[in-house]
C-alpha atoms as a PDB file:
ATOM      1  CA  UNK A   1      84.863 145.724 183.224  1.00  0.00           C
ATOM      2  CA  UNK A   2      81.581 144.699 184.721  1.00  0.00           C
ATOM      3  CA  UNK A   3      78.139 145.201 182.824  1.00  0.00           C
ATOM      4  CA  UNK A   4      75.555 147.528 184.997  1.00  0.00           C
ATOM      5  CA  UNK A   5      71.564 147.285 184.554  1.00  0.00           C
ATOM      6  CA  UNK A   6      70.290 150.485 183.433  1.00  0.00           C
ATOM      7  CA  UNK A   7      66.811 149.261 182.396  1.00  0.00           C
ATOM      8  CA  UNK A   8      65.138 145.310 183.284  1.00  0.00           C
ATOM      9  CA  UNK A   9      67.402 143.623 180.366  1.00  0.00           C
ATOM     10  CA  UNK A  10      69.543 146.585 179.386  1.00  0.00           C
ATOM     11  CA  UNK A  11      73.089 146.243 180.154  1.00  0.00           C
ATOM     12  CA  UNK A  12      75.730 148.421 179.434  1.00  0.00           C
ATOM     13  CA  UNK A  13      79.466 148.076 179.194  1.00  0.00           C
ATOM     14  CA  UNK A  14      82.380 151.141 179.384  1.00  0.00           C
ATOM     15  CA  UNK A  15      80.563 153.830 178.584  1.00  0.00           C
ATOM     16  CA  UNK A  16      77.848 156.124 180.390  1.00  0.00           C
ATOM     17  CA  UNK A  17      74.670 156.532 178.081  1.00  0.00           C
ATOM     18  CA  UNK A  18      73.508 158.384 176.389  1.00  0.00           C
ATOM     19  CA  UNK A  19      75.701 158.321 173.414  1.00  0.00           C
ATOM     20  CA  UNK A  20      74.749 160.409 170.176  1.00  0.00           C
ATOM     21  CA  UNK A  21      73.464 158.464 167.283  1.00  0.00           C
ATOM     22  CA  UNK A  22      74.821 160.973 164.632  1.00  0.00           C
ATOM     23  CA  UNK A  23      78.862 160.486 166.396  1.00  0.00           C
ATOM     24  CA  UNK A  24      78.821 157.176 164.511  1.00  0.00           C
ATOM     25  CA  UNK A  25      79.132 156.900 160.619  1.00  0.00           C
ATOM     26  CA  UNK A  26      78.800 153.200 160.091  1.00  0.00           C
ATOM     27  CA  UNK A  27      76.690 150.258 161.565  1.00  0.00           C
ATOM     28  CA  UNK A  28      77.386 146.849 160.769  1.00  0.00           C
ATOM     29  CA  UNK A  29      74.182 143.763 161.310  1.00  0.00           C
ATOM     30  CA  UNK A  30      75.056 140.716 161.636  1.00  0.00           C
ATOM     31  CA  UNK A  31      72.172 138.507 159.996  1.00  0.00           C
ATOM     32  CA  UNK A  32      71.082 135.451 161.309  1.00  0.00           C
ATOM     33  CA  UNK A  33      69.589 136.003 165.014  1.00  0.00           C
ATOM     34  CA  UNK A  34      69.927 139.470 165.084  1.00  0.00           C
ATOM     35  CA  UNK A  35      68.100 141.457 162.007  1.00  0.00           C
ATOM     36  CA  UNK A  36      66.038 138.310 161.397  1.00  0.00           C
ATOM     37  CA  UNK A  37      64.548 135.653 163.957  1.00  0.00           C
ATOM     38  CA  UNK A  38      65.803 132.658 162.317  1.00  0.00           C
ATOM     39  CA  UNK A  39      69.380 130.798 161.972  1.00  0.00           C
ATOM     40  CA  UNK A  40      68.951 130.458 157.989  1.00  0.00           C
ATOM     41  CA  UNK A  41      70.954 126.755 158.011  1.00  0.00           C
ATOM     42  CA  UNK A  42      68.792 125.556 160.663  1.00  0.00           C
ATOM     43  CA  UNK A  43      65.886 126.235 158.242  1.00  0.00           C
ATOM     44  CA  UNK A  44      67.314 124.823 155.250  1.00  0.00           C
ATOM     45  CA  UNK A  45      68.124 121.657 157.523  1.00  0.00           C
ATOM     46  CA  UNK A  46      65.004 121.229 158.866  1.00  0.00           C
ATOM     47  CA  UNK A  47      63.478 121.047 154.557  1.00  0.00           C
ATOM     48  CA  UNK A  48      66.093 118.533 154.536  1.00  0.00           C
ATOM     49  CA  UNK A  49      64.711 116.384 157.591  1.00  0.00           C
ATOM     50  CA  UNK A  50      68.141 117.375 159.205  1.00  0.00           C
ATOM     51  CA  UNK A  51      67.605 120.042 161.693  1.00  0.00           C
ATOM     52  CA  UNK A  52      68.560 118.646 164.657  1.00  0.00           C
ATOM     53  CA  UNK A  53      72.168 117.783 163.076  1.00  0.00           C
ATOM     54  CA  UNK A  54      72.647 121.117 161.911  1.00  0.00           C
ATOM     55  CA  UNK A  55      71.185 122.877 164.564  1.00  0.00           C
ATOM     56  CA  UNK A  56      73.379 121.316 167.043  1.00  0.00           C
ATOM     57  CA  UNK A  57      76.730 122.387 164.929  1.00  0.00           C
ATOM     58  CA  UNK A  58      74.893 125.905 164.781  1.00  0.00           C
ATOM     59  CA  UNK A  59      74.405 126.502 168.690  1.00  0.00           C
ATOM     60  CA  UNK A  60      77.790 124.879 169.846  1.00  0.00           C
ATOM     61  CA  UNK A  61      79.453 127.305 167.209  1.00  0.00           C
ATOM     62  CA  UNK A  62      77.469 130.557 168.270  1.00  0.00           C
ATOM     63  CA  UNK A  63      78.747 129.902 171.725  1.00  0.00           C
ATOM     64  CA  UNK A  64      82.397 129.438 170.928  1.00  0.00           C
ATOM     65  CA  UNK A  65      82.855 126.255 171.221  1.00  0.00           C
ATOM     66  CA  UNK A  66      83.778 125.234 167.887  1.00  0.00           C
ATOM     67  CA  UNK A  67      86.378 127.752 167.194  1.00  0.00           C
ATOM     68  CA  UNK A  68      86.639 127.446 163.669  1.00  0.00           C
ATOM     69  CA  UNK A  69      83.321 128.926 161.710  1.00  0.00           C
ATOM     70  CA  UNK A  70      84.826 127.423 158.439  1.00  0.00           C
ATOM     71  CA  UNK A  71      84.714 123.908 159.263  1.00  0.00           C
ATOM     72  CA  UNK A  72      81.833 124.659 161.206  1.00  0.00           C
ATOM     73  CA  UNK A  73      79.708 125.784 158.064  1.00  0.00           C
ATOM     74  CA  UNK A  74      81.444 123.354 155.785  1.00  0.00           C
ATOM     75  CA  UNK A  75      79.900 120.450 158.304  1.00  0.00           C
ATOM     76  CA  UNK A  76      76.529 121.826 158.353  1.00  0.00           C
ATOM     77  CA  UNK A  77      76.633 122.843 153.964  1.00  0.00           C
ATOM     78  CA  UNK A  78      78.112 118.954 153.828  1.00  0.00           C
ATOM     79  CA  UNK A  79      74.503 117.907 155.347  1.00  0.00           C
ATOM     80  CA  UNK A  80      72.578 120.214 153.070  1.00  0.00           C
ATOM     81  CA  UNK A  81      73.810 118.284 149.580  1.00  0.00           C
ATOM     82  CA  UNK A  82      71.121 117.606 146.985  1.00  0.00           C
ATOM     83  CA  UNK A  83      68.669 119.649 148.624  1.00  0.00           C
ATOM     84  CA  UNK A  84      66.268 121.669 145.974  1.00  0.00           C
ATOM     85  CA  UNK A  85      67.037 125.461 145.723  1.00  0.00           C
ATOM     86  CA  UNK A  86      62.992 125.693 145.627  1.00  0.00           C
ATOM     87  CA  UNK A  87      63.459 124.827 149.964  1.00  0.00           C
ATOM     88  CA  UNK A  88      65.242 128.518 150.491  1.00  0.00           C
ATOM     89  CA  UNK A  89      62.136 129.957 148.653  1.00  0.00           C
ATOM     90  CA  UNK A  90      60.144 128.388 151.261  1.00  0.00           C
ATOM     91  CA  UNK A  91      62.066 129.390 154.343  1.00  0.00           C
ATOM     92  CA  UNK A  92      62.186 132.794 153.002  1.00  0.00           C
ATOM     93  CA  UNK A  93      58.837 133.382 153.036  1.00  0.00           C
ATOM     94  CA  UNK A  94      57.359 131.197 155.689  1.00  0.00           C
ATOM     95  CA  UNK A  95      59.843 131.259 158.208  1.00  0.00           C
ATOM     96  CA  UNK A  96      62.348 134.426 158.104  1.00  0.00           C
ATOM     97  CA  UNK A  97      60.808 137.296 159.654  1.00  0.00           C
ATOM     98  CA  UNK A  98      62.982 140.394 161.161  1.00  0.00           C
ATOM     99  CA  UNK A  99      62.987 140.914 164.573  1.00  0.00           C
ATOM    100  CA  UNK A 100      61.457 142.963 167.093  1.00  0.00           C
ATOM    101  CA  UNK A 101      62.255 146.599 166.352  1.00  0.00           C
ATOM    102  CA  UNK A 102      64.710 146.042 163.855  1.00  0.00           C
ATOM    103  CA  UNK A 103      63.085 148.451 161.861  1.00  0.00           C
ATOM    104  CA  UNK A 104      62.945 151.208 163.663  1.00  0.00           C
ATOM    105  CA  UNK A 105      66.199 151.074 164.777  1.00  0.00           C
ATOM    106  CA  UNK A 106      67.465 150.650 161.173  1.00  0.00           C
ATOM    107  CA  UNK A 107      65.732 153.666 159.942  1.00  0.00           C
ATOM    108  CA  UNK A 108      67.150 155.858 163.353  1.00  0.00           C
ATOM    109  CA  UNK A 109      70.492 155.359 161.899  1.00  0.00           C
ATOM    110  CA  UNK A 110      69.678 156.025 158.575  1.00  0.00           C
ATOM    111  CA  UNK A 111      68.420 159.256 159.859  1.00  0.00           C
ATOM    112  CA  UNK A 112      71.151 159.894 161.535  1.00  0.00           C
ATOM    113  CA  UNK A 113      73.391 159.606 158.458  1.00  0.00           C
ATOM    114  CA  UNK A 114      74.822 156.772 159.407  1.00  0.00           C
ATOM    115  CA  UNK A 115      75.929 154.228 156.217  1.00  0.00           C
ATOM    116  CA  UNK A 116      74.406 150.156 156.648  1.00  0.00           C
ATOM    117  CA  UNK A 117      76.585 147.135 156.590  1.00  0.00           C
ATOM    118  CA  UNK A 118      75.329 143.859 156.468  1.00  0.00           C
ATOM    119  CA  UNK A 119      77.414 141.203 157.195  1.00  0.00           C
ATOM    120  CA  UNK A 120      76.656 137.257 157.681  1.00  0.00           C
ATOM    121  CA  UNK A 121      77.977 134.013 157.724  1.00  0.00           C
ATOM    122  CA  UNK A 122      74.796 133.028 156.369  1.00  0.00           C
ATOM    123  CA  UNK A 123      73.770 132.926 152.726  1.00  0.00           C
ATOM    124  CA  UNK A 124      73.043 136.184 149.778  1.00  0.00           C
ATOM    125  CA  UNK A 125      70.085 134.327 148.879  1.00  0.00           C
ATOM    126  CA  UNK A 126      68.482 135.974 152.035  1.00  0.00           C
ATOM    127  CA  UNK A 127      70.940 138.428 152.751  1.00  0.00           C
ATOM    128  CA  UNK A 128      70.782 140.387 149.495  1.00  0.00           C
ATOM    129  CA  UNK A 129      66.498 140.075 150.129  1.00  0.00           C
ATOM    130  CA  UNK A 130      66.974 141.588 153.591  1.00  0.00           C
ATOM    131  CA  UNK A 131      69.348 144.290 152.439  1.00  0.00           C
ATOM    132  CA  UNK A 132      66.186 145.578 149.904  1.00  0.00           C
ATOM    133  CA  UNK A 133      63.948 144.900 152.497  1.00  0.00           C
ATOM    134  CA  UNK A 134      65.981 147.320 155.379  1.00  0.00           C
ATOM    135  CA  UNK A 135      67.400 149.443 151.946  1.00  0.00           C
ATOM    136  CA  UNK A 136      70.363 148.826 153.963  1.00  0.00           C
ATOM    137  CA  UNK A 137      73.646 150.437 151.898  1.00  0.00           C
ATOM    138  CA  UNK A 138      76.079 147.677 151.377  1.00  0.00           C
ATOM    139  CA  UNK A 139      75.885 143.640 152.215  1.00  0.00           C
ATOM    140  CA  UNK A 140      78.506 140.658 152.129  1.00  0.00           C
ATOM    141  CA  UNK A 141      77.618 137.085 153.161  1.00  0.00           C
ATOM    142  CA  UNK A 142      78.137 133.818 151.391  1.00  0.00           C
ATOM    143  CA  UNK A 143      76.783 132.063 148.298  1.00  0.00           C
ATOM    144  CA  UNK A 144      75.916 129.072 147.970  1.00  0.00           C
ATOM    145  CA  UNK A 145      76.706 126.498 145.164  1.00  0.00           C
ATOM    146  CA  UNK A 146      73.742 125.126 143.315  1.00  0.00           C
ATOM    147  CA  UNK A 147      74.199 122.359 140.038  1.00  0.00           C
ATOM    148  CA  UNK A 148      71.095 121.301 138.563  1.00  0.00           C
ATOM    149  CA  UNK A 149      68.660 123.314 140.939  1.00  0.00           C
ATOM    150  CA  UNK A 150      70.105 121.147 143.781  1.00  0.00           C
ATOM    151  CA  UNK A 151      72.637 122.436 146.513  1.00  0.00           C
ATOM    152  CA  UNK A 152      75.583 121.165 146.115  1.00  0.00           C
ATOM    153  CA  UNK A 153      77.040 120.980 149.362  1.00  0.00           C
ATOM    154  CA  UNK A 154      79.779 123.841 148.724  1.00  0.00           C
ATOM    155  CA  UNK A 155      80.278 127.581 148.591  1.00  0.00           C
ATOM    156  CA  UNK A 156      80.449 129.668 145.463  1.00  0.00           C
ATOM    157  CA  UNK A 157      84.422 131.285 145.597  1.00  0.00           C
ATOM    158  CA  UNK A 158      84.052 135.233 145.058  1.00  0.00           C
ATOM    159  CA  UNK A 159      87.031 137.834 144.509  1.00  0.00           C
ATOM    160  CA  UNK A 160      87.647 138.233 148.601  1.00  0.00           C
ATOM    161  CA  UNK A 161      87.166 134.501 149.746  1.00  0.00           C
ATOM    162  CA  UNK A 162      85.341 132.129 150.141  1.00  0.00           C
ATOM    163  CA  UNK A 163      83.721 132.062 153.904  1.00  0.00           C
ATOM    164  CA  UNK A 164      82.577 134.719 155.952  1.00  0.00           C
ATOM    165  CA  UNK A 165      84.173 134.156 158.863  1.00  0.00           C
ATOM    166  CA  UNK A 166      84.693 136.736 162.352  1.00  0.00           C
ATOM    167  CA  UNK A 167      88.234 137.002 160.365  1.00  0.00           C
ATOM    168  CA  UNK A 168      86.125 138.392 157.386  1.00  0.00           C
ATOM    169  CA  UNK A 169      83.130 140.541 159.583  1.00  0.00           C
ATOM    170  CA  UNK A 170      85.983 142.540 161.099  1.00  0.00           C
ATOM    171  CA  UNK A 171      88.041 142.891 157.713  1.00  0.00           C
ATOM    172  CA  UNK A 172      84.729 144.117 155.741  1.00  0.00           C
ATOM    173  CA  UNK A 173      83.735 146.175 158.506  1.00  0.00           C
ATOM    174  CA  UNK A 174      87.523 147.700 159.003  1.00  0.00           C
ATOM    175  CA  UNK A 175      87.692 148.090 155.129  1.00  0.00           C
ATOM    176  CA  UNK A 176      84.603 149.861 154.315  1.00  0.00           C
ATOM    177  CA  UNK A 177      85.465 152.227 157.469  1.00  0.00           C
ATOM    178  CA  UNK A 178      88.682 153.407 155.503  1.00  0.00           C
ATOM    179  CA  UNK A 179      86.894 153.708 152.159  1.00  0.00           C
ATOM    180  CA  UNK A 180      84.373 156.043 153.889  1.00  0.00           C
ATOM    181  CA  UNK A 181      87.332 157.669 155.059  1.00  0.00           C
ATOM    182  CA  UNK A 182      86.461 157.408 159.212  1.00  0.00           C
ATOM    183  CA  UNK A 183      87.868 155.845 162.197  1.00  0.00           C
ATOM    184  CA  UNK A 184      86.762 152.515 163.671  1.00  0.00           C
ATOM    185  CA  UNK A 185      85.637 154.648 166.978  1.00  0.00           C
ATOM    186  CA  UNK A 186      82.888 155.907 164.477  1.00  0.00           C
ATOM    187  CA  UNK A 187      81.646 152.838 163.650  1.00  0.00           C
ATOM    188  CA  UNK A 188      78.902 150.407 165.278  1.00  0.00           C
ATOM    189  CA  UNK A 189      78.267 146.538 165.378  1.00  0.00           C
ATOM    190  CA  UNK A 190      75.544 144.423 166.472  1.00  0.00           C
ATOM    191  CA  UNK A 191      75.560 140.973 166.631  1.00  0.00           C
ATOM    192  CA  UNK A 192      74.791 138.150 168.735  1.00  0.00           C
ATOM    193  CA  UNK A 193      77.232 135.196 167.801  1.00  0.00           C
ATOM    194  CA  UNK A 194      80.514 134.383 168.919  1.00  0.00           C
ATOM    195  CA  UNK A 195      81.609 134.918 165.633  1.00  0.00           C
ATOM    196  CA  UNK A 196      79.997 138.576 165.732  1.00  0.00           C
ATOM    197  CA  UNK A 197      83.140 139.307 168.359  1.00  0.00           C
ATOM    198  CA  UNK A 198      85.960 140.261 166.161  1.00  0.00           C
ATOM    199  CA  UNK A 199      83.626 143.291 164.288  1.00  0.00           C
ATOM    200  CA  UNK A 200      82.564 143.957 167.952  1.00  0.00           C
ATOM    201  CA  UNK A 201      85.584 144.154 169.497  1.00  0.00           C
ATOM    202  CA  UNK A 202      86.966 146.503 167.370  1.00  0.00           C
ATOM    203  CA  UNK A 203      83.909 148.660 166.910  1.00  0.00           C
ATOM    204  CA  UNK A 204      83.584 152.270 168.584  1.00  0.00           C
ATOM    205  CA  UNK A 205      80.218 150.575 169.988  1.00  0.00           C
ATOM    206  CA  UNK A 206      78.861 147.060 170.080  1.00  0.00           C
ATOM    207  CA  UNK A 207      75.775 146.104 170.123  1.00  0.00           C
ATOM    208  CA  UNK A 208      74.915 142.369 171.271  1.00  0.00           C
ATOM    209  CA  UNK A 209      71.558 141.639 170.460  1.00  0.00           C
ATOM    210  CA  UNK A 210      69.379 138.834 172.776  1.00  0.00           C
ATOM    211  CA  UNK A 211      73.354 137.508 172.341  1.00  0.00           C
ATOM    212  CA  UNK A 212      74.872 134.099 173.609  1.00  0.00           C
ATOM    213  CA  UNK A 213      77.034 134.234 176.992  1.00  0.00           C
ATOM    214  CA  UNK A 214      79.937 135.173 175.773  1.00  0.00           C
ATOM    215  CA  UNK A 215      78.956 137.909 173.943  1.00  0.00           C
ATOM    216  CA  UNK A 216      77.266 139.287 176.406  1.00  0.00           C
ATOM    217  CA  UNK A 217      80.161 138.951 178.420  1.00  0.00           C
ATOM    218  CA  UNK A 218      82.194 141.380 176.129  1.00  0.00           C
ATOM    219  CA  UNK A 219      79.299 143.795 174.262  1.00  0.00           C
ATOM    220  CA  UNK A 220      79.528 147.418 175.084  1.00  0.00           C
ATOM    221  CA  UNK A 221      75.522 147.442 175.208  1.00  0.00           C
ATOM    222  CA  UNK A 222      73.471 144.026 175.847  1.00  0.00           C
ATOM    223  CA  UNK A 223      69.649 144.022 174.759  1.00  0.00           C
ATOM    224  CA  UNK A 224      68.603 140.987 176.910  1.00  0.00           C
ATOM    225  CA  UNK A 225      64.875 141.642 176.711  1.00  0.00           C
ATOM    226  CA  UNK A 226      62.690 143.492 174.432  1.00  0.00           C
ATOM    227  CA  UNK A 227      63.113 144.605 170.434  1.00  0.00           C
ATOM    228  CA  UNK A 228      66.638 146.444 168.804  1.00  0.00           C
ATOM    229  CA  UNK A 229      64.858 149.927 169.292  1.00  0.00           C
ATOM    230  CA  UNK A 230      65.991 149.452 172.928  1.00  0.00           C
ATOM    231  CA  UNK A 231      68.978 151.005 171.779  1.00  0.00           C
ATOM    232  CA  UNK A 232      67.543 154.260 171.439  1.00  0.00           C
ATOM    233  CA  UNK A 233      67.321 155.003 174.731  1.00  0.00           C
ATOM    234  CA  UNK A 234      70.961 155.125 175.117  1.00  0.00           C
ATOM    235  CA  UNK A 235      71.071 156.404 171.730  1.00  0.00           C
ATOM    236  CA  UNK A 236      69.700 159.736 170.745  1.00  0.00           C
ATOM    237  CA  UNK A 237      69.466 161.467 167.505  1.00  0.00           C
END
């Protein structure tokens, strides 16, 4: 189905706007790129005079074109190995900073009574900061591995896995719908990766935030321009 303009940068997708904000029970954030400006790993890298290495595995993989996330982060983590812990302290306060209108649009759902998901491929060291920062309700991302104040190049196993993956996004997302007892039609997603797609594509609405191509290509709403709060003008109370 093709996308139409309704505002410069505002696309939308199968539906005719407005929608209302309080229909939905659940929205799920992706992380990196879309609540915050950064790619976390590309930070980290960069301490780690590696940037343009991991950077280059981040971009290809945000655009599809490596298919697997897993090996994907496993290449990038592999790069990272005997970096200090102190060097995510230092991106996390001089370099992650949350996007245009993030904020407000977080707190418009919250008003609405909708419940707050965030889920990343990236790393609880900033995830679980961001959740406090947003009070967002409930958070799963991965953790990293650290031996002697160093990173060790792996991921910490937890009771569900190991990697948050698209596989994972959609299962959390699909999971925490059923505990709350509502369908996925009441449920929201933004995200901007190509692993965002699976929570998306199963989502009552999705979101895709300043997104790569082929997001874009299949997002419900597309905020091409401007901050999240675009939203709300196809989204009231």
């Amino acid at each position: 189905m093709t996308a139409r303009e309704v505002e410069p940068g505002l696309w939308v997708r199968g539906f005719a706007p407005p929608l209302k904000l309080a229909d939905f029970r659940l929205v799920a954030f992706d992380m990196d790129s879309t609540l915050i400006s950064i790619e976390c790993i590309d930070e980290i890298a960069a301490a780690a005079g590696r940037r343009d290495e991991v950077a280059a595995i981040t971009e290809a993989t945000m655009r599809g074109e490596i298919t697997d996330y897993a090996d994907s982060l496993r290449l990038r983590l592999a790069l990272l190995r005997g970096l200090p812990v102190t060097a995510l302290e230092q991106v996390y306060e001089e370099r992650l900073r949350l996007n245009p209108g993030v904020e407000t649009f977080v707190q418009a759902c919250q008003a609405a009574g909708l419940k707050t998901l965030l889920v990343s491929g990236g790393f609880t060291f900033f995830s679980e900061r961001v959740r406090q920062r947003l009070k967002l309700d409930f958070a799963r991302a991965n953790t990293l591995d650290v031996q002697d104040g160093r990173l060790s190049g792996l991921l910490v196993q937890r009771p569900w896995g190991t990697i948050v993956d698209g596989a994972e996004k959609r299962r959390v997302l699909l999971e925490v719908a059923e505990l709350m007892g509502i369908s996925p039609a009441q449920t929201i997603a933004v995200g901007d990766g190509a692993n965002d797609l699976p929570m998306m594509n199963v989502a009552g609405l999705s979101i895709a935030f300043q997104p790569k191509p082929a997001v874009r290509e299949q997002a419900m709403l597309t905020i091409a321009e401007g901050g999240m709060d675009r939203a709300l003008t196809l989204l009231r109370p």
